[in-house]
C-alpha atoms as a PDB file:
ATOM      1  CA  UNK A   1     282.264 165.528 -15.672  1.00  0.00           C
ATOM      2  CA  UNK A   2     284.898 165.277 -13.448  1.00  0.00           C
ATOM      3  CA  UNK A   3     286.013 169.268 -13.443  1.00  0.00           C
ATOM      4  CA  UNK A   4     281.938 169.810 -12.187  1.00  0.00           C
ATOM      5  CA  UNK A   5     282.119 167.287  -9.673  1.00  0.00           C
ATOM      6  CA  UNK A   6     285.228 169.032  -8.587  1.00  0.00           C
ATOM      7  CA  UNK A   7     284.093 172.577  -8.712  1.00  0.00           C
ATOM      8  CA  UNK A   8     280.805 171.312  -6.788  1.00  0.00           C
ATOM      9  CA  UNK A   9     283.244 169.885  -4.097  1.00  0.00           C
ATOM     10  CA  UNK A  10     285.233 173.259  -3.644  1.00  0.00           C
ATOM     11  CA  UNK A  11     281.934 175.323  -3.521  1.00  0.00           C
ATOM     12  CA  UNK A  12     280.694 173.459  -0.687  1.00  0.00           C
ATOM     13  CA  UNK A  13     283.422 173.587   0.886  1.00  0.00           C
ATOM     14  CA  UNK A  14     283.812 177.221   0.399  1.00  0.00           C
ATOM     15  CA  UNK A  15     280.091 177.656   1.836  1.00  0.00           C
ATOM     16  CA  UNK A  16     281.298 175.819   4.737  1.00  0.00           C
ATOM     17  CA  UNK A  17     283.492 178.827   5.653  1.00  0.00           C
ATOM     18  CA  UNK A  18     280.900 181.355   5.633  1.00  0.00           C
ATOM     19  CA  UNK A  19     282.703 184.543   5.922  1.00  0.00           C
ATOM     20  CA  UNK A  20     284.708 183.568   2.864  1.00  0.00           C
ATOM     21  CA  UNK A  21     281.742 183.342   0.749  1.00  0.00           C
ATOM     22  CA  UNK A  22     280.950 187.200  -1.495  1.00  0.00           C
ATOM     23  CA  UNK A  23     279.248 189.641   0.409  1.00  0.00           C
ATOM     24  CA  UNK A  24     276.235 189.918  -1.801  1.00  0.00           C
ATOM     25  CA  UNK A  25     276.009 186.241  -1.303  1.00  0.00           C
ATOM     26  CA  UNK A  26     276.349 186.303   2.336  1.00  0.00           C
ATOM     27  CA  UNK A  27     272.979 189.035   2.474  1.00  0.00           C
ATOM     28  CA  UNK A  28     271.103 186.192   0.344  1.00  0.00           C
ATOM     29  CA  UNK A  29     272.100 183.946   2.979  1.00  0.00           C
ATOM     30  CA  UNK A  30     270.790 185.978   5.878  1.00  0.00           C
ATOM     31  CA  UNK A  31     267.687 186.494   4.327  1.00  0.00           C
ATOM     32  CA  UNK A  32     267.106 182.420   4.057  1.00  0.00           C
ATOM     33  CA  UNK A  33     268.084 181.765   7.885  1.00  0.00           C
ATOM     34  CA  UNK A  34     265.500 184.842   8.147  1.00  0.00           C
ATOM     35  CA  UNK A  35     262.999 182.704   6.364  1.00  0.00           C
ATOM     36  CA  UNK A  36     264.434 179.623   8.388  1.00  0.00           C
ATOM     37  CA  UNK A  37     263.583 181.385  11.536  1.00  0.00           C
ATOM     38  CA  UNK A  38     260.183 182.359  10.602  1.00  0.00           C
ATOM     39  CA  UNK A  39     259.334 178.445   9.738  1.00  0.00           C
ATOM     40  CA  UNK A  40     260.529 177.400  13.142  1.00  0.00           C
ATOM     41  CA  UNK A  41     258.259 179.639  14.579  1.00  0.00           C
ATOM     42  CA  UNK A  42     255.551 178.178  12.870  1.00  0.00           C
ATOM     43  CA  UNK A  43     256.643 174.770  13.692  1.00  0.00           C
ATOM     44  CA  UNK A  44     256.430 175.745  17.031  1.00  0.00           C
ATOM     45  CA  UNK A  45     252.626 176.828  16.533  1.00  0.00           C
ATOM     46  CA  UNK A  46     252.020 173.516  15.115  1.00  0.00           C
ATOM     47  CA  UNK A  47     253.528 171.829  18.040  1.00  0.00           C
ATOM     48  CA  UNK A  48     251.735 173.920  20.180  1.00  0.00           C
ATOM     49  CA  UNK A  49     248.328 172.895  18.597  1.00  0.00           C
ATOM     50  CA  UNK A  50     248.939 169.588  18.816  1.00  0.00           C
ATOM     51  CA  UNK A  51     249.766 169.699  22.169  1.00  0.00           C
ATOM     52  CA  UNK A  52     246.243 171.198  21.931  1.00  0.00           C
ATOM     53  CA  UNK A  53     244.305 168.116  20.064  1.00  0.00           C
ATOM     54  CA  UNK A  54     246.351 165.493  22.655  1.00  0.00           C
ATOM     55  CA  UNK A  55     244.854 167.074  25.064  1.00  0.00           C
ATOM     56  CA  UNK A  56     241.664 167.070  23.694  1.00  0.00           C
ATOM     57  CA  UNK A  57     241.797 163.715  22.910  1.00  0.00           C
ATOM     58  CA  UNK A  58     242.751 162.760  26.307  1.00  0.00           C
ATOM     59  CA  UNK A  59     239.631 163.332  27.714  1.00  0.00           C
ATOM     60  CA  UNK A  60     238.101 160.965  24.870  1.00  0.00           C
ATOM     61  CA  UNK A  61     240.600 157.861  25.655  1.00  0.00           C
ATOM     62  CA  UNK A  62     239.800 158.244  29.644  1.00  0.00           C
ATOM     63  CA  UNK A  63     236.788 156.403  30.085  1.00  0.00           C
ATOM     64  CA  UNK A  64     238.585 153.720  28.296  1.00  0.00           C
ATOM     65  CA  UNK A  65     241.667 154.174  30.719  1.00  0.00           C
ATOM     66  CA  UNK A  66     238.781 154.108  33.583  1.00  0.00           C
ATOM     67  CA  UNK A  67     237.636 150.889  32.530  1.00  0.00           C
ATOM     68  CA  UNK A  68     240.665 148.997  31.492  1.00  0.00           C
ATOM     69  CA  UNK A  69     241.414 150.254  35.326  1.00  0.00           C
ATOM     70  CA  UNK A  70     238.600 148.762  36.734  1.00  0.00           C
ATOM     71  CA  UNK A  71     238.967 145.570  35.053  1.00  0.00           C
ATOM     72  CA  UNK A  72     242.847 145.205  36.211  1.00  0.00           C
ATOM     73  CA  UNK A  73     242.280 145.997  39.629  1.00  0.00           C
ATOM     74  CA  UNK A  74     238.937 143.649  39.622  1.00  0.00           C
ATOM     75  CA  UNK A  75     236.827 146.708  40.883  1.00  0.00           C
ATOM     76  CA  UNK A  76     234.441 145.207  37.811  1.00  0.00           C
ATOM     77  CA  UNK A  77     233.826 142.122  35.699  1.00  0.00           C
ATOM     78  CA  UNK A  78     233.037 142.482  31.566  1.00  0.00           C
ATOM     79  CA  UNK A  79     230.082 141.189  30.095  1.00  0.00           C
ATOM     80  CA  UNK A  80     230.611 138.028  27.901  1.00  0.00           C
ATOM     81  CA  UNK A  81     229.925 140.462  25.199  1.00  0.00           C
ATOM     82  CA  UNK A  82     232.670 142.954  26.588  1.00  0.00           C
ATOM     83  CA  UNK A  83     235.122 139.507  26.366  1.00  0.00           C
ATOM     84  CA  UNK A  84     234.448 138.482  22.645  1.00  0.00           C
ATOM     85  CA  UNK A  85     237.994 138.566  20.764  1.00  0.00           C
ATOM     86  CA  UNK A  86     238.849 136.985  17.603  1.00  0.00           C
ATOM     87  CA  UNK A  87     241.951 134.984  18.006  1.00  0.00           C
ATOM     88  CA  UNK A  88     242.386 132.820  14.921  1.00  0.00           C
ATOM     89  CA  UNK A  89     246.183 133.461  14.291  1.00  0.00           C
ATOM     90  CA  UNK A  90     246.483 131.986  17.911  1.00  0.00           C
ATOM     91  CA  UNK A  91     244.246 129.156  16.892  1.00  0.00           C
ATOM     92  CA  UNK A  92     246.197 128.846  13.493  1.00  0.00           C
ATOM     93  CA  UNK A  93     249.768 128.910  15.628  1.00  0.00           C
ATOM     94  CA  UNK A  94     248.801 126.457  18.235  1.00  0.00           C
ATOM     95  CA  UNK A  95     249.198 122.783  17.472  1.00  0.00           C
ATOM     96  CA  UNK A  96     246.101 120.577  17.911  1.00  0.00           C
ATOM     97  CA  UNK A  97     247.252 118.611  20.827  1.00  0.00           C
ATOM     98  CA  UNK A  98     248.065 121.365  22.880  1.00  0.00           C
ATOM     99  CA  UNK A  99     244.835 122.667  22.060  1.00  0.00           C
ATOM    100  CA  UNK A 100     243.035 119.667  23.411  1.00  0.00           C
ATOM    101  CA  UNK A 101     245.475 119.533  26.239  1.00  0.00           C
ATOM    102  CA  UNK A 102     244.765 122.798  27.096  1.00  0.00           C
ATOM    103  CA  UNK A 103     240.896 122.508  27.131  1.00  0.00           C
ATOM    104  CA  UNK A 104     241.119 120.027  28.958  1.00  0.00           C
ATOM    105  CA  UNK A 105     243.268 121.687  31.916  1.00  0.00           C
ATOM    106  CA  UNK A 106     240.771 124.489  31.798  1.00  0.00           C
ATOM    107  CA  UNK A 107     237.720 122.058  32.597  1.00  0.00           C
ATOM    108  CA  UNK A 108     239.662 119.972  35.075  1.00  0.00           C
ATOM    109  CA  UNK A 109     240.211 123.317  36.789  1.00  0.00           C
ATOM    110  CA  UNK A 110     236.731 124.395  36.612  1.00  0.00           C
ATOM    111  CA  UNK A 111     235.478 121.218  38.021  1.00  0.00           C
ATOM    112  CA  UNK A 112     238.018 121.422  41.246  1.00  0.00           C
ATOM    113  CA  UNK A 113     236.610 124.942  41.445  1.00  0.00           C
ATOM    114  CA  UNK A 114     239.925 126.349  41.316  1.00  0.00           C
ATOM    115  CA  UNK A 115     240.418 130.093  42.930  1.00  0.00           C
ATOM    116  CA  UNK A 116     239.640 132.859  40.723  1.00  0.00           C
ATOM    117  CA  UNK A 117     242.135 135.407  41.024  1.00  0.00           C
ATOM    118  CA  UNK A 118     241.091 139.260  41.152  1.00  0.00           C
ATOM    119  CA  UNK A 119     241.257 141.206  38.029  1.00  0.00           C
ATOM    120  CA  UNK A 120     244.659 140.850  36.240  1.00  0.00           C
ATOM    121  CA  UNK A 121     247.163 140.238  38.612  1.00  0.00           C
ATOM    122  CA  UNK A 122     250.893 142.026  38.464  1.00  0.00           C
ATOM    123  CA  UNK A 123     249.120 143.667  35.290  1.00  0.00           C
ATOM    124  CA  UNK A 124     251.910 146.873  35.234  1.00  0.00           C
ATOM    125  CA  UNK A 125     254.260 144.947  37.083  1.00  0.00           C
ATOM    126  CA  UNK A 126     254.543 142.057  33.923  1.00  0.00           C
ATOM    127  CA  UNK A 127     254.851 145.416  31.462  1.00  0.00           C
ATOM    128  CA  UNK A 128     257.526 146.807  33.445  1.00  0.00           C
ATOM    129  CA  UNK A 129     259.482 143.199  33.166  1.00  0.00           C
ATOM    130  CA  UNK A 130     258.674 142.464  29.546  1.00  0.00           C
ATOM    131  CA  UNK A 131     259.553 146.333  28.151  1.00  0.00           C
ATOM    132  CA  UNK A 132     263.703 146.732  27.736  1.00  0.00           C
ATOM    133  CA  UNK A 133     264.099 150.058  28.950  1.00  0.00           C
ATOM    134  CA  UNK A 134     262.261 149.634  32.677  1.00  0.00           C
ATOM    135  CA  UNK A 135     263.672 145.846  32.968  1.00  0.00           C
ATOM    136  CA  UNK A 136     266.903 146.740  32.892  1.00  0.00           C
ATOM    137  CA  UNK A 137     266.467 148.951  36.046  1.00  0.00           C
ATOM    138  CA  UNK A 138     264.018 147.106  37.675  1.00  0.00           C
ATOM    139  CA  UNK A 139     265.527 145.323  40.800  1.00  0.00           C
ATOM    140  CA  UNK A 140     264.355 142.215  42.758  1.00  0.00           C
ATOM    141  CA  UNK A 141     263.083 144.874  45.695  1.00  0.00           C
ATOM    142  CA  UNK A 142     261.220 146.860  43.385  1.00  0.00           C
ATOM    143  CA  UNK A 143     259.042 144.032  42.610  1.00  0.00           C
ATOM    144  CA  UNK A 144     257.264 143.892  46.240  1.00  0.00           C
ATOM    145  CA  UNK A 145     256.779 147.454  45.225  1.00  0.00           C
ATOM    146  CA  UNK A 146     255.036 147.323  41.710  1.00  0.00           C
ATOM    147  CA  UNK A 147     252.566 144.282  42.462  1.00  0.00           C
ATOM    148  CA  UNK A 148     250.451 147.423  44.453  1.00  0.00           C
ATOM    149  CA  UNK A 149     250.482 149.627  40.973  1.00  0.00           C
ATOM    150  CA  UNK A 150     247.232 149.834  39.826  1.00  0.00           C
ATOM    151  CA  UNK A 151     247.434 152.016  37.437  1.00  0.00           C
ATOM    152  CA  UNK A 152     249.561 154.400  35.105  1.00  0.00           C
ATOM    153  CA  UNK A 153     247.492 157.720  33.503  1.00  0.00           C
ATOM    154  CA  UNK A 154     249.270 161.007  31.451  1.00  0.00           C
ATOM    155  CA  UNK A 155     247.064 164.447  32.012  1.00  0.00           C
ATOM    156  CA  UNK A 156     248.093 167.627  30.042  1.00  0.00           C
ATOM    157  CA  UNK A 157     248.524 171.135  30.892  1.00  0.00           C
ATOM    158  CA  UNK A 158     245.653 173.195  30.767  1.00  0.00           C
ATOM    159  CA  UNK A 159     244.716 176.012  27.942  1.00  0.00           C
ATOM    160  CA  UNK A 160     247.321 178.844  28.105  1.00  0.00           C
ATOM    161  CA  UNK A 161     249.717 176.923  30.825  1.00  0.00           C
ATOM    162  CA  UNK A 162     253.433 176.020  30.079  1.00  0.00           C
ATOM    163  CA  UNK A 163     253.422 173.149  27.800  1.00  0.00           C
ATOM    164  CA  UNK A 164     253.828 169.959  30.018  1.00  0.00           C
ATOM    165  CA  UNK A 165     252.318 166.456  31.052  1.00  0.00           C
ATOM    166  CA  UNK A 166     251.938 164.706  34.131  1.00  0.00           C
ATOM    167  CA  UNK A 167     252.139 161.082  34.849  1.00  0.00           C
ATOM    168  CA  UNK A 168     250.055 159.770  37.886  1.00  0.00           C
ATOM    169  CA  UNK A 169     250.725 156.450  39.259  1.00  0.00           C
ATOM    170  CA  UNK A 170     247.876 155.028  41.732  1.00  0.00           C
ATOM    171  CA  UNK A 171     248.935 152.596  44.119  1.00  0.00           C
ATOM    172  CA  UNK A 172     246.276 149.947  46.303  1.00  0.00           C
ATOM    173  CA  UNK A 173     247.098 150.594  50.341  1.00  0.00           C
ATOM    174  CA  UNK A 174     250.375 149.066  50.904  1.00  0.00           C
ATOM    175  CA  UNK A 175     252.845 148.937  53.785  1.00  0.00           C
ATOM    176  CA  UNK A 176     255.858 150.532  51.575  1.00  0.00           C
ATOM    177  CA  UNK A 177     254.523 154.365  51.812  1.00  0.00           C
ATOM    178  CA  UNK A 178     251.250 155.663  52.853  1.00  0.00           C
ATOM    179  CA  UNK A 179     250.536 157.845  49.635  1.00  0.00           C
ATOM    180  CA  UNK A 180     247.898 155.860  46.756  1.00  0.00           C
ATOM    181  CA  UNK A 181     248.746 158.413  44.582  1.00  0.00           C
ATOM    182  CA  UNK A 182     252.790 159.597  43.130  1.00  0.00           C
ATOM    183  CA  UNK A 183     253.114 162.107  40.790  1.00  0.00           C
ATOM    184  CA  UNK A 184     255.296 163.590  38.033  1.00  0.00           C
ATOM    185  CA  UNK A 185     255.192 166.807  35.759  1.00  0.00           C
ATOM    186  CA  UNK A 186     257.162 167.250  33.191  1.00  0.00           C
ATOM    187  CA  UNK A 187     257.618 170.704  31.674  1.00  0.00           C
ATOM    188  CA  UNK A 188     258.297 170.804  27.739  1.00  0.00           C
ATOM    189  CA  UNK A 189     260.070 173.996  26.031  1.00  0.00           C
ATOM    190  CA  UNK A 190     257.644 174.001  22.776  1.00  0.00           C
ATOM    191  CA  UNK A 191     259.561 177.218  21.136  1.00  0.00           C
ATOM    192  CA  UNK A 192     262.574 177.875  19.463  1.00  0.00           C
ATOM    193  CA  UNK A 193     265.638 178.805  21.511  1.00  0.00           C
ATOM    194  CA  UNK A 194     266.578 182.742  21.136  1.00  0.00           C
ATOM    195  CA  UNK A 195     270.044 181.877  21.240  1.00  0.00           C
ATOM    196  CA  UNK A 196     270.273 178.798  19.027  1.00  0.00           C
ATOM    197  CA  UNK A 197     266.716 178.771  17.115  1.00  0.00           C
ATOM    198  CA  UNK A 198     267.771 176.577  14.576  1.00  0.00           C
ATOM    199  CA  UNK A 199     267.960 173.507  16.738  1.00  0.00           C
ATOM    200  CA  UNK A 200     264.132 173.077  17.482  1.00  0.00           C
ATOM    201  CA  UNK A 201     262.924 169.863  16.512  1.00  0.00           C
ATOM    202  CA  UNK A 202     259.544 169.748  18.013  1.00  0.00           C
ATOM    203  CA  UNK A 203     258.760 170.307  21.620  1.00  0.00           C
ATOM    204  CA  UNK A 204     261.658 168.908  24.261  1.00  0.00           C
ATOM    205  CA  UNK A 205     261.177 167.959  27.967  1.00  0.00           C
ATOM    206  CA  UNK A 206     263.319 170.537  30.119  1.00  0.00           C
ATOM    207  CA  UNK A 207     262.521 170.160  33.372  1.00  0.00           C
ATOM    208  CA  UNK A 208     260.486 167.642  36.112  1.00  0.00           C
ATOM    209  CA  UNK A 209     258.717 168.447  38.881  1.00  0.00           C
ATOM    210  CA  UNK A 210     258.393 166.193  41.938  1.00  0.00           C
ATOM    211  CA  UNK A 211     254.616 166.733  43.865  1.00  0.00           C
ATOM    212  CA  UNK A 212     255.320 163.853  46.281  1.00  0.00           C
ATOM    213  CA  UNK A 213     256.984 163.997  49.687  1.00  0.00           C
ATOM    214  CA  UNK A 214     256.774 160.035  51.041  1.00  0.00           C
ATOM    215  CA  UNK A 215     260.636 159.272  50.355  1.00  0.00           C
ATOM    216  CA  UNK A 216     261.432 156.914  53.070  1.00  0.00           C
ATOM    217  CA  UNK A 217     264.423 154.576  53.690  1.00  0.00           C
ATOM    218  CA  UNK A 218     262.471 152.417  50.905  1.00  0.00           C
ATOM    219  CA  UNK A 219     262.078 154.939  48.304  1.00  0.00           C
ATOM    220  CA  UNK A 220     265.098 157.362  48.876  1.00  0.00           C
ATOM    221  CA  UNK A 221     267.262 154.998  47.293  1.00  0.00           C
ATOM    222  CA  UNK A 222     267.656 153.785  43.462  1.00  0.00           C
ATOM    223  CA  UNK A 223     264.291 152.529  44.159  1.00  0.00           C
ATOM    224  CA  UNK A 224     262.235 154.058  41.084  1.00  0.00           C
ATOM    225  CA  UNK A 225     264.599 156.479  40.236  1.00  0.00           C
ATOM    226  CA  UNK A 226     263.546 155.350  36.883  1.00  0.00           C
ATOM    227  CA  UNK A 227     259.940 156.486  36.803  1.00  0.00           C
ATOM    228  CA  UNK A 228     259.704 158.873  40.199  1.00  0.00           C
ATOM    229  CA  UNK A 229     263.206 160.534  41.455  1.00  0.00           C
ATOM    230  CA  UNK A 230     266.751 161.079  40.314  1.00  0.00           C
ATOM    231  CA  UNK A 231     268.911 159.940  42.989  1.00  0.00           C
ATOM    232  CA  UNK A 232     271.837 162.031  42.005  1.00  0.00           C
ATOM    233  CA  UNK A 233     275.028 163.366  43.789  1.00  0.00           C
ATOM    234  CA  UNK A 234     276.449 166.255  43.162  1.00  0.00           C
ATOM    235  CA  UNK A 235     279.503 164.294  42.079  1.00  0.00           C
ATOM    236  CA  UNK A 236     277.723 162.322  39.806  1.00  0.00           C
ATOM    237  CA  UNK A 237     279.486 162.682  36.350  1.00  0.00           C
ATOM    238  CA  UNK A 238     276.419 160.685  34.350  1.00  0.00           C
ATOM    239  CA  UNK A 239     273.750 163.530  35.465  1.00  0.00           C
ATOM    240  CA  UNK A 240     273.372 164.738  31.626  1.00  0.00           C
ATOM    241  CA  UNK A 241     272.847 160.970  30.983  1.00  0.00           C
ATOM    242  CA  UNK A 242     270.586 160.472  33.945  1.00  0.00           C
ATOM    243  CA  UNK A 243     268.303 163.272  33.351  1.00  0.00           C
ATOM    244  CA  UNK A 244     268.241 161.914  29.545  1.00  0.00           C
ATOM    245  CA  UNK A 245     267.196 158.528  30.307  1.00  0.00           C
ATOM    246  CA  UNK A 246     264.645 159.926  32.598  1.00  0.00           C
ATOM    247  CA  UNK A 247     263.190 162.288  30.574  1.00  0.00           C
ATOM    248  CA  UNK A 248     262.877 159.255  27.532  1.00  0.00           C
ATOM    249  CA  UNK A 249     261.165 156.966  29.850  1.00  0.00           C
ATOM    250  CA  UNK A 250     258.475 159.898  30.858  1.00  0.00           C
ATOM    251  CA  UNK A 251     258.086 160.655  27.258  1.00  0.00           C
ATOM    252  CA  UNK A 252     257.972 156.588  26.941  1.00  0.00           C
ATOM    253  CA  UNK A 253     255.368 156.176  29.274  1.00  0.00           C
ATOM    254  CA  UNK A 254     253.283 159.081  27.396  1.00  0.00           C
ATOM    255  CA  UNK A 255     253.226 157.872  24.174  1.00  0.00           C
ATOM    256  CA  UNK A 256     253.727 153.734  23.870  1.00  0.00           C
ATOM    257  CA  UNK A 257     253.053 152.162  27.572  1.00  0.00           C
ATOM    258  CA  UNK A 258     249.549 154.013  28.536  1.00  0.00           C
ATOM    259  CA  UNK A 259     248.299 154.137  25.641  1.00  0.00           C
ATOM    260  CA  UNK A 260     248.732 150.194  24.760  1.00  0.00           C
ATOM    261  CA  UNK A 261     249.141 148.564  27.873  1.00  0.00           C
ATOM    262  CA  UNK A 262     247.327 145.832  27.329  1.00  0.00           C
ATOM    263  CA  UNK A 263     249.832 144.897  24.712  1.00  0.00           C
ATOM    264  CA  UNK A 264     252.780 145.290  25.837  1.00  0.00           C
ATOM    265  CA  UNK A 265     251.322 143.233  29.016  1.00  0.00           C
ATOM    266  CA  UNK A 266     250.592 140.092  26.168  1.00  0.00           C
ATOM    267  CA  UNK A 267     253.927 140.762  24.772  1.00  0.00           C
ATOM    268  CA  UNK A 268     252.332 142.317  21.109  1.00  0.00           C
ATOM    269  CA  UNK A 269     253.337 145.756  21.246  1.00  0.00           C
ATOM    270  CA  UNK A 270     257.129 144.983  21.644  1.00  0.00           C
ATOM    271  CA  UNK A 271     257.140 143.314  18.545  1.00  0.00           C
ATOM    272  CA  UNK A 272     255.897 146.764  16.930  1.00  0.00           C
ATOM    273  CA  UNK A 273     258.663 148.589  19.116  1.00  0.00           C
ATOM    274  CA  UNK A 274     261.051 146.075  17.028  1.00  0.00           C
ATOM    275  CA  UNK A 275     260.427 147.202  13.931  1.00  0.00           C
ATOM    276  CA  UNK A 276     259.857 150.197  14.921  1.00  0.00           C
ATOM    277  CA  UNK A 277     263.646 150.225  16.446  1.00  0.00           C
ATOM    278  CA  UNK A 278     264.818 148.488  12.923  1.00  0.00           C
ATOM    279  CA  UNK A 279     263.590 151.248  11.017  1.00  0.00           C
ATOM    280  CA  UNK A 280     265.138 153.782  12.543  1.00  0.00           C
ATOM    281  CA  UNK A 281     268.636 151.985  12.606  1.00  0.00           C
ATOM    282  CA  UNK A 282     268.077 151.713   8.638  1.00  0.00           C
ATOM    283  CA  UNK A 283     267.148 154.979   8.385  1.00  0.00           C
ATOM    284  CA  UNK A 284     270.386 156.285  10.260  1.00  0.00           C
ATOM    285  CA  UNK A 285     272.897 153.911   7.775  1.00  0.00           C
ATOM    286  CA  UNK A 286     271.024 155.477   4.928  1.00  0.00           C
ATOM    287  CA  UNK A 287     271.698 158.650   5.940  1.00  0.00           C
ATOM    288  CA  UNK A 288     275.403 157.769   7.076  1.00  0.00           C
ATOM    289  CA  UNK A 289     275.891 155.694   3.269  1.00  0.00           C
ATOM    290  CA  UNK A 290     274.226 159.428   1.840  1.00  0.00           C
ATOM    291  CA  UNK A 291     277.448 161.544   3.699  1.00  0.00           C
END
């Protein structure tokens, strides 16, 4: 047992040196990393295709977007029917007294006729503070800033364009910049790379695009250089990590915070993002325990 453990050990590590290995064992080789190629290529056609259904799909979710809009920025009111939610754990969770105290704050308010506010107020903003990865940027002057965001959407390239998304963030009439509307594209490289093909992993965001020109002395600073610019100097020896954290919080805002934003506003999606987070640390001591 122990002389093929041993022999197993020195043939890896003889494959490891490649261009020790037998030449008629090398030619097997190449034709593998042939084969290797040809899946990545069809990896990248699946990527490519579901690019395809995402955006299809898109167009499905957006009169939901359009309404969720309308309700946050109290352009409209739902029905009673609209408003029907079933909320036992909360009912199972919260004691009985504070129940009863809180029923009756809500009538005591009713009866002073207490101001309604409009819509859901600092809806994006209260994401923004409650998700990790934008509170952690988000400064005290940047608040002023988000209570005007009305809303957050993701649009996809078009049929036989470059692979790429754009987020679009509409803004009520404020006295910070005149545009409602600031925009982002980022381009994705959705095929293999000629000179190092064996790297893909599924389409990666290479490049962003800015379509907005309102940078004043409010903006051009580290003001939202976490969801609209890159401040960066030339100097600047974290631009690799800047462009990466960038990139992650586009790609962020694409897949987790439009999508659910209603729940990461009450708090429930971060819970998800938890275990979610947990996994993947588990996952990555597995694999370290496996090498």
């Amino acid at each position: 047992m122990l002389c093929k453990t041993a022999l197993s050990v020195f043939w890896v590590s003889r494959t490891l040196n490649f261009h020790l290995l037998p030449k008629t064992v090398k030619r097997r080789v190449y034709a593998l990393k042939r084969l290797q190629l040809q899946s990545a290529n069809i990896e990248a056609k699946f990527y490519e295709e579901v690019h395809e259904l995402e955006r299809k799909y898109a167009g499905l979710y957006q009169p939901n977007f359009d309404k969720r809009r309308d309700i946050v920025a109290g352009a409209v009111e739902p029905t009673d029917e609209e408003c029907e939610w079933q909320s036992d754990r909360e009912e199972e969770e919260l004691a009985e007294d504070l129940q009863k105290k809180a029923a009756l704050e809500e009538k005591q308010a009713d009866s002073a006729g207490a101001d309604d506010p409009r819509g859901v107020p600092e809806f994006w903003l209260t994401i923004f503070k409650r998700v990790d990865m934008l509170a952690e940027m988000l400064q005290e002057h940047d608040e002023p800033i988000l209570k005007h965001l009305q809303d957050i959407t993701v649009k996809f390239s078009e049929p036989g364009q470059p692979m790429s998304f754009t987020l679009e963030f509409y803004f009520e009439p404020n006295s910070y910049f005149s545009n409602t509307v600031l925009t982002k594209v980022y381009k994705m490289k959705s095929e293999p790379d000629a000179e190092d093909p064996f790297s893909f992993e599924g389409p990666e965001i290479i490049d962003f695009l800015e379509l907005f020109k309102v940078f004043n002395s409010i903006l051009y600073s580290k003001n939202f250089h976490w969801m609209l610019i890159v401040c960066v100097c030339v100097q600047d020896v974290d631009l690799d990590f800047t462009l990466t954290t960038d990139f992650e919080i586009g790609h962020f805002f694409r897949e987790r915070v439009i999508p659910r934003a209603v729940l990461y506003f009450t708090g429930e999606a971060l819970e998800d993002d938890e275990s979610y987070e947990e996994e993947d640390l588990e996952e990555g001591e597995e694999e370290v325990r496996i090498l």
